[in-house]
Protein backbone atom coordinates (compact mmCIF):
# COMPACT_ATOMS: atom_id res chain seq x y z
CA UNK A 1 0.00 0.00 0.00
CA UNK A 2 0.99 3.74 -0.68
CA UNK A 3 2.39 5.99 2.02
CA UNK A 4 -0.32 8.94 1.86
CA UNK A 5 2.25 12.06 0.99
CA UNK A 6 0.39 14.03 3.88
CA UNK A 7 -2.10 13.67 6.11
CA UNK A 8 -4.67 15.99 7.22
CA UNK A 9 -5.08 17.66 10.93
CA UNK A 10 -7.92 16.47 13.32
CA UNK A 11 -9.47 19.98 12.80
CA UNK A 12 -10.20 18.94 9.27
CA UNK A 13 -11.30 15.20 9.90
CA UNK A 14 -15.38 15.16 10.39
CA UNK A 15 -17.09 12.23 11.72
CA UNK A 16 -20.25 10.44 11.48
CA UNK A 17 -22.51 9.89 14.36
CA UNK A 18 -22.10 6.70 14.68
CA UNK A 19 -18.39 6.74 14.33
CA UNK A 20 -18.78 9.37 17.23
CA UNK A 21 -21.01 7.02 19.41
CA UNK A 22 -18.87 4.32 19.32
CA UNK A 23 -15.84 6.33 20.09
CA UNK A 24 -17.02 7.87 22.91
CA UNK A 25 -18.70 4.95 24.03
CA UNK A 26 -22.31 6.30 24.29
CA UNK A 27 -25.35 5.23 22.49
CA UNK A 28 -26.17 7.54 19.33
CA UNK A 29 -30.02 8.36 21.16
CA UNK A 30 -27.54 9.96 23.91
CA UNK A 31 -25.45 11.66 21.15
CA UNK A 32 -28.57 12.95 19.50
CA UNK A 33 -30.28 14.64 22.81
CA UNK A 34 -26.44 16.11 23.41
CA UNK A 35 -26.66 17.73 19.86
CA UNK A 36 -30.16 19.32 21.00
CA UNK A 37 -29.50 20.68 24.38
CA UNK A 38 -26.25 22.57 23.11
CA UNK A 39 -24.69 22.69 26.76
CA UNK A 40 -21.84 19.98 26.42
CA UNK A 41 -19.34 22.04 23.84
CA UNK A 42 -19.36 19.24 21.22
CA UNK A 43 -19.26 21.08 18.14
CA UNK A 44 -21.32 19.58 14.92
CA UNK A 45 -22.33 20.69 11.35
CA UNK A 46 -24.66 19.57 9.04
CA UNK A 47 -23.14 18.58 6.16
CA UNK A 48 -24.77 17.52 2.76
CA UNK A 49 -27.52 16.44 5.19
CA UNK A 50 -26.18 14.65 7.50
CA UNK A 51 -24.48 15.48 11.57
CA UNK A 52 -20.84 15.57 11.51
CA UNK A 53 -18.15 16.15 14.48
CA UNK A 54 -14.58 17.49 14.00
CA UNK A 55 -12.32 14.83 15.39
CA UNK A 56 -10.46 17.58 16.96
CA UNK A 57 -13.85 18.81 18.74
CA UNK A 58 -14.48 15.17 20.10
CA UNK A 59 -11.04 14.34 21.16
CA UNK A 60 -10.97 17.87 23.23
CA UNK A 61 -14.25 16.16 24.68
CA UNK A 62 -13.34 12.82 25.23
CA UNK A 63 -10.44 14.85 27.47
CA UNK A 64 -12.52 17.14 29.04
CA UNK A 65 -14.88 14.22 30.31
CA UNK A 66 -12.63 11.81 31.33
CA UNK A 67 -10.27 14.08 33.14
CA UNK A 68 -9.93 12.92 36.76
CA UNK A 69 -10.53 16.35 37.90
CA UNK A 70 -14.51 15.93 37.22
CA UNK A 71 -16.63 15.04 39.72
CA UNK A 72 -20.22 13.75 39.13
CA UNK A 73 -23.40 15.50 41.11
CA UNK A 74 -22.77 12.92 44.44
CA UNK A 75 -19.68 13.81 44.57
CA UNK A 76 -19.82 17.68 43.94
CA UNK A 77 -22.89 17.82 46.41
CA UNK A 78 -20.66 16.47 49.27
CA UNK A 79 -17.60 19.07 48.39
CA UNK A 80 -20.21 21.10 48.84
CA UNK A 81 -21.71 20.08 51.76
CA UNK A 82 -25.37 20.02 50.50
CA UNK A 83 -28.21 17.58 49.52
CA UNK A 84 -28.09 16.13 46.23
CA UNK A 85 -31.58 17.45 45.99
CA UNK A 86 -30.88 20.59 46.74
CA UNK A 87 -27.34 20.44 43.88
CA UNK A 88 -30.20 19.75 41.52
CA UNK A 89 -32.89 22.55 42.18
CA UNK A 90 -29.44 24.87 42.21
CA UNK A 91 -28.53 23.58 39.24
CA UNK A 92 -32.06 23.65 37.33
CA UNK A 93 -32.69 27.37 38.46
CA UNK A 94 -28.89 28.42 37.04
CA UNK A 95 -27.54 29.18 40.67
CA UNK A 96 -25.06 26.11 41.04
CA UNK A 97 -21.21 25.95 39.71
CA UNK A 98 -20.86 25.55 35.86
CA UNK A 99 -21.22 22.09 35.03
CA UNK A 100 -21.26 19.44 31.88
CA UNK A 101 -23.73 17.47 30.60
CA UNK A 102 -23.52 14.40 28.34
CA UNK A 103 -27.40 13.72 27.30
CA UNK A 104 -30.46 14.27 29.24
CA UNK A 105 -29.84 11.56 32.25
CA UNK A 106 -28.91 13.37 35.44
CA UNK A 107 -26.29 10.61 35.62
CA UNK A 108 -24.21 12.15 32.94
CA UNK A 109 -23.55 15.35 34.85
CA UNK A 110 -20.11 16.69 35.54
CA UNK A 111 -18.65 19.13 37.36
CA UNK A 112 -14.84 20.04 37.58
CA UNK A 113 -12.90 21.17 40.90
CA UNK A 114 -12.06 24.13 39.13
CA UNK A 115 -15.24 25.64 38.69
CA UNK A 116 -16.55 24.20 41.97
CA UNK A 117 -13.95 26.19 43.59
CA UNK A 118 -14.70 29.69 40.83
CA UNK A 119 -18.52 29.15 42.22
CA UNK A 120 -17.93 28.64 46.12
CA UNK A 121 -15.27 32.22 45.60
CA UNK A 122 -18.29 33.78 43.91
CA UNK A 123 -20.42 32.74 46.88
CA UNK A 124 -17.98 34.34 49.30
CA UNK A 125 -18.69 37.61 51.56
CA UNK A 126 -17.57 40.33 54.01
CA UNK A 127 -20.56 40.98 55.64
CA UNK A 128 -24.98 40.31 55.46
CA UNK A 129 -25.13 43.39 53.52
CA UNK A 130 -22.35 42.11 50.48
CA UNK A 131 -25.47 40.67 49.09
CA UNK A 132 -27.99 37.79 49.38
């Protein structure tokens, strides 16, 4: 076989759904709802009718969401020092630290020790008055 005389960057390699799914190891239905809630930072275009992903745009997500720094919504609730329950009502009215999602289950929530610590800064006072 031929030695290709180049070969092309990630940022120019687009991938099918599927080929997505099965790299990331999530089901395509989860890939799908990901696309439509817009929240996660995976990238896609439509192209000649069909979804396609950079390969640069899902490695940078495949890092982002297996980085050992990311905690999931147990976890971040008892850095915290709250009920789960109340993580979730935080996080549903926009007042809890930044988080990622992969889907619509609640399971695939992330949050990463660096924003936890941005949002409990935020949080932080002198005095009653500083604010509510």
């Amino acid at each position: 076989m031929l030695e290709p005389k180049f070969t092309l960057p990630d940022s120019l390699i687009f991938l099918t759904e599927e080929k997505v799914s099965e790299l990331l190891t999530i089901p395509t239905k989860t890939l799908q709802s990901m696309r439509k809630s817009d929240c996660n930072g995976l990238a896609f275009i439509h192209f000649h009718g069909c979804v396609r992903y950079r390969l640069s745009d899902v490695n940078a997500f495949q890092e982002r969401w297996n980085d050992p720094l990311q905690c999931t919504e147990p976890e971040t609730a008892d850095i915290l020092n709250v009920a789960l329950n109340t993580l979730k009502h935080w996080r549903i009215a926009g007042k809890a630290p930044r988080h990622t999602r992969a889907g619509r289950n609640a399971d695939n929530i992330r949050y990463h020790l660096h924003d936890i610590e941005a949002w409990v800064n935020e949080q932080s006072r002198l005095t009653t008055k500083d604010g509510v």
